[in-house]
N, C-alpha and C. Protein backbone atom coordinates (compact mmCIF):
# COMPACT_ATOMS: atom_id res chain seq x y z
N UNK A 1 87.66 118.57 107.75
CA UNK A 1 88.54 118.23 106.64
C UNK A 1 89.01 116.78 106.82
N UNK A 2 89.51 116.03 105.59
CA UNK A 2 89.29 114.88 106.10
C UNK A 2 90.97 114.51 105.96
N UNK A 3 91.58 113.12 106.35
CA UNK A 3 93.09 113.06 106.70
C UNK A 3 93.62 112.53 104.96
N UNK A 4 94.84 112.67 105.21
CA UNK A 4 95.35 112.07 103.51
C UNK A 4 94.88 110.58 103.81
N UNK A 5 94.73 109.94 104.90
CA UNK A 5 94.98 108.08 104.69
C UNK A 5 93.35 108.47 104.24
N UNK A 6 92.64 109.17 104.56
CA UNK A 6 90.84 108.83 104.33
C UNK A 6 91.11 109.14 102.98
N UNK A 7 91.53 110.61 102.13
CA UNK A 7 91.37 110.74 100.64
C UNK A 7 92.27 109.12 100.19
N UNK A 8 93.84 109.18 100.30
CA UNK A 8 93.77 107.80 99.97
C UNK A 8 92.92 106.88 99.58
N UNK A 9 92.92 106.53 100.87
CA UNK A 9 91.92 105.13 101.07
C UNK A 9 90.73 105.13 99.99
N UNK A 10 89.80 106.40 100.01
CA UNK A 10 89.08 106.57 99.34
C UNK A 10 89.37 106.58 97.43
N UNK A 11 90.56 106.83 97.32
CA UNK A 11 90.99 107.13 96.06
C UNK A 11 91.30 105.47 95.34
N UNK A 12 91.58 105.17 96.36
CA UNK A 12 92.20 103.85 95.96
C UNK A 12 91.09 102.83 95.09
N UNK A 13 89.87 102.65 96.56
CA UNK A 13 88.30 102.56 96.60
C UNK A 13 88.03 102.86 94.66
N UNK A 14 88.14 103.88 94.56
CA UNK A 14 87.39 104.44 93.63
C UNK A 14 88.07 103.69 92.08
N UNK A 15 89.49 103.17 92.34
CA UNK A 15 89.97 102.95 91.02
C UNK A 15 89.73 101.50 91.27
N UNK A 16 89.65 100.95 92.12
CA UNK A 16 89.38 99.17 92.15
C UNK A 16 87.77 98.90 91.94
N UNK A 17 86.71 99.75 91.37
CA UNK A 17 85.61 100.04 91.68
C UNK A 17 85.73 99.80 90.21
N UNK A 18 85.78 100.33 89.13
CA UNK A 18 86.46 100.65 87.64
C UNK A 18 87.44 100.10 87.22
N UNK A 19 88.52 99.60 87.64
CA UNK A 19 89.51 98.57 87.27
C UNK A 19 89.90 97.56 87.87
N UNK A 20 90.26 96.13 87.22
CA UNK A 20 90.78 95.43 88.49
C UNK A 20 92.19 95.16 88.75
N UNK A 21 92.60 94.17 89.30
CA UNK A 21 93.80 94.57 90.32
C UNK A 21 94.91 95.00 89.08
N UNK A 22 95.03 94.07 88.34
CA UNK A 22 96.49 94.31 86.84
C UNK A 22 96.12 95.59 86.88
N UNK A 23 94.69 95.99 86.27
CA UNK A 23 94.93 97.62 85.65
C UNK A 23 94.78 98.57 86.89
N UNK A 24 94.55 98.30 88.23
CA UNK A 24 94.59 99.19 88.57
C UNK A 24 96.03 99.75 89.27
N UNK A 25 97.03 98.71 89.23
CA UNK A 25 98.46 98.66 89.67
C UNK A 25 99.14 98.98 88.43
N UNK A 26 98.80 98.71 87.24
CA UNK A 26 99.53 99.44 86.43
C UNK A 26 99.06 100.97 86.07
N UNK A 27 98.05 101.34 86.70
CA UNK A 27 97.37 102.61 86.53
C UNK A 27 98.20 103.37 87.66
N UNK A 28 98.43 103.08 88.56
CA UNK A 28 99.15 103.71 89.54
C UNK A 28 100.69 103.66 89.31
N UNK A 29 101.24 102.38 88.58
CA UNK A 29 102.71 102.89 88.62
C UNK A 29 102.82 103.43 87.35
N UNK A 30 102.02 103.48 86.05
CA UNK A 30 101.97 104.61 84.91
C UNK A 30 102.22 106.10 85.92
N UNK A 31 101.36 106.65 86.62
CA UNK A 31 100.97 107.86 87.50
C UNK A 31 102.26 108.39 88.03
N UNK A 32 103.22 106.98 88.49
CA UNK A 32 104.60 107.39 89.31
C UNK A 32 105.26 107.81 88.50
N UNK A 33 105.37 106.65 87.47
CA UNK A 33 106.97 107.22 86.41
C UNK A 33 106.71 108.50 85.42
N UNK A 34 105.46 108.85 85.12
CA UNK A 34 105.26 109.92 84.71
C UNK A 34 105.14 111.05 85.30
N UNK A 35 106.26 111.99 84.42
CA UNK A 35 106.04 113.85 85.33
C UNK A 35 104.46 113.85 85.45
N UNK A 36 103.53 113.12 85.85
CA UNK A 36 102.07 113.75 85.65
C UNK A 36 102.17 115.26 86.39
N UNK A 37 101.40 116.23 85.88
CA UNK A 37 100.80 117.26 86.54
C UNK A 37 99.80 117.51 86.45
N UNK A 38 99.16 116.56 87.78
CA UNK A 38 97.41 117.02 87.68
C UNK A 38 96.89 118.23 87.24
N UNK A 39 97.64 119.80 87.83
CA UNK A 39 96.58 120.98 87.43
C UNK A 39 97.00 120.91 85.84
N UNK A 40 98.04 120.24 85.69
CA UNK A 40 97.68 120.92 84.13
C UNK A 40 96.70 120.15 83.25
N UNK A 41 96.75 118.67 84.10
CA UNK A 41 95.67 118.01 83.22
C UNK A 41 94.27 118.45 83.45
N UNK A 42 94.00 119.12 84.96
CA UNK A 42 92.54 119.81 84.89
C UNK A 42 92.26 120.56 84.27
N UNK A 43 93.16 121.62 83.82
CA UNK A 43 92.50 122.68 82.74
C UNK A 43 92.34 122.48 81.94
N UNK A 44 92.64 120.84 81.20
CA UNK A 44 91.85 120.33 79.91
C UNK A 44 91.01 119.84 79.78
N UNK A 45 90.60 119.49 81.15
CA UNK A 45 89.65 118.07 81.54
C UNK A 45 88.22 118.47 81.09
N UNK A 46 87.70 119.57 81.18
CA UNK A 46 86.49 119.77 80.51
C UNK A 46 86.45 120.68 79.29
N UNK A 47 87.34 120.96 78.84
CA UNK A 47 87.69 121.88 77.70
C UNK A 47 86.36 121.66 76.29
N UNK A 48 86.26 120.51 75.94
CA UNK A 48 85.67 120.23 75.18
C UNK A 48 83.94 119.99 75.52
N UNK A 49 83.91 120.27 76.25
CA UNK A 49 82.03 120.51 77.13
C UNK A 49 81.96 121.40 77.00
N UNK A 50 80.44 122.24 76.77
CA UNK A 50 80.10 123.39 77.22
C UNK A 50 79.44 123.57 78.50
N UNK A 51 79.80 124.36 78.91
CA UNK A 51 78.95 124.89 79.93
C UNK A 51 77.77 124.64 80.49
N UNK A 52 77.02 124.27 79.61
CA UNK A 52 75.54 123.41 79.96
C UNK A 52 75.91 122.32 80.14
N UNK A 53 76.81 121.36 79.38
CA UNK A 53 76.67 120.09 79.76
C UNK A 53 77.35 119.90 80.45
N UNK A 54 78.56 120.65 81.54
CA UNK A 54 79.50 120.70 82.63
C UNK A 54 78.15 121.03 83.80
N UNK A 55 77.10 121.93 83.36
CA UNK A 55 76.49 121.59 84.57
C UNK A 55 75.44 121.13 85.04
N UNK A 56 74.96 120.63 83.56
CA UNK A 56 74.11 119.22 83.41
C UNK A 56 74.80 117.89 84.75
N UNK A 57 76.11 117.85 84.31
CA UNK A 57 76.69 116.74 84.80
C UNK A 57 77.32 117.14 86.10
N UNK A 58 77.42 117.94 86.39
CA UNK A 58 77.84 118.65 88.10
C UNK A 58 76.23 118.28 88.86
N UNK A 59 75.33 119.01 88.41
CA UNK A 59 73.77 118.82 89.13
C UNK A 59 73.64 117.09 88.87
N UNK A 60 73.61 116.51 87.96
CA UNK A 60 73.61 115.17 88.08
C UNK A 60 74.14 114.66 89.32
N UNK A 61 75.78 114.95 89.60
CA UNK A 61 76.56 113.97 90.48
C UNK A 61 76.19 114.65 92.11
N UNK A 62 75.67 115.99 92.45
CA UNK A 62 74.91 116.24 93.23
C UNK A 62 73.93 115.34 93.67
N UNK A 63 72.95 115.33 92.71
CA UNK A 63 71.51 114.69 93.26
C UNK A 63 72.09 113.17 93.62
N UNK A 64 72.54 113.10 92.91
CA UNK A 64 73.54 111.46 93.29
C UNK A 64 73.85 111.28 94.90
N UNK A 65 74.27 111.90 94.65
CA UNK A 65 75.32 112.19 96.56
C UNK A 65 74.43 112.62 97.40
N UNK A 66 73.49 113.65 96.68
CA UNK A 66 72.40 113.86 97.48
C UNK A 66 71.50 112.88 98.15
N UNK A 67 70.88 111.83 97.31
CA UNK A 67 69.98 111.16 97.04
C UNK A 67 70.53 109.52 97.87
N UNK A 68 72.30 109.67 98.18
CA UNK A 68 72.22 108.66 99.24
C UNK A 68 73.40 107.55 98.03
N UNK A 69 73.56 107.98 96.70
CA UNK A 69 73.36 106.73 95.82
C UNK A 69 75.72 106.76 95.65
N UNK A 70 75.82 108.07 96.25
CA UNK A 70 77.52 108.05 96.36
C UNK A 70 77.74 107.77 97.59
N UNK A 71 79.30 107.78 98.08
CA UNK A 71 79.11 108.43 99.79
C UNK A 71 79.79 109.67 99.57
C-alpha cells in the first residue's frame, strides 16, 4: 500500500501535468473552500456512459499501464 506523501505527491504530479501553476493553485484552493464531497461526486461521475463505454475506457487505461505508457 502506498504512503499519503506518495498518493500526494502523485496527485499533485497529475494536476501540473494538465494545468499550469495559476490553474492548478486555483484548482486546489477552489477544492478547500468548497464542502466538496468526493463520494458524492463519484456516483455521478459516470452516470451518463453506458456500460460499454465505461469499459471500453477502463480496458483502454489498463493496456495503457499495462503497456509501460502510465506509471
Amino acid at each position: 500500500m502506498r504512503t499519503d506523501v506518495e498518493i500526494k505527491h502523485d496527485g499533485y504530479q497529475a494536476i501540473f501535468e494538465k494545468l499550469d501553476i495559476v490553474e492548478a493553485e486555483k484548482f486546489i484552493t477552489l477544492l478547500r473552500r468548497d464542502k466538496f464531497d468526493y463520494t458524492k461526486w463519484r456516483e455521478h461521475l459516470f452516470e451518463s456512459m453506458s456500460l460499454e463505454e465505461l469499459s471500453i475506457q477502463a480496458m483502454n487505461h489498463w493496456r495503457k499501464k499495462k503497456d509501460g505508457e502510465m506509471p
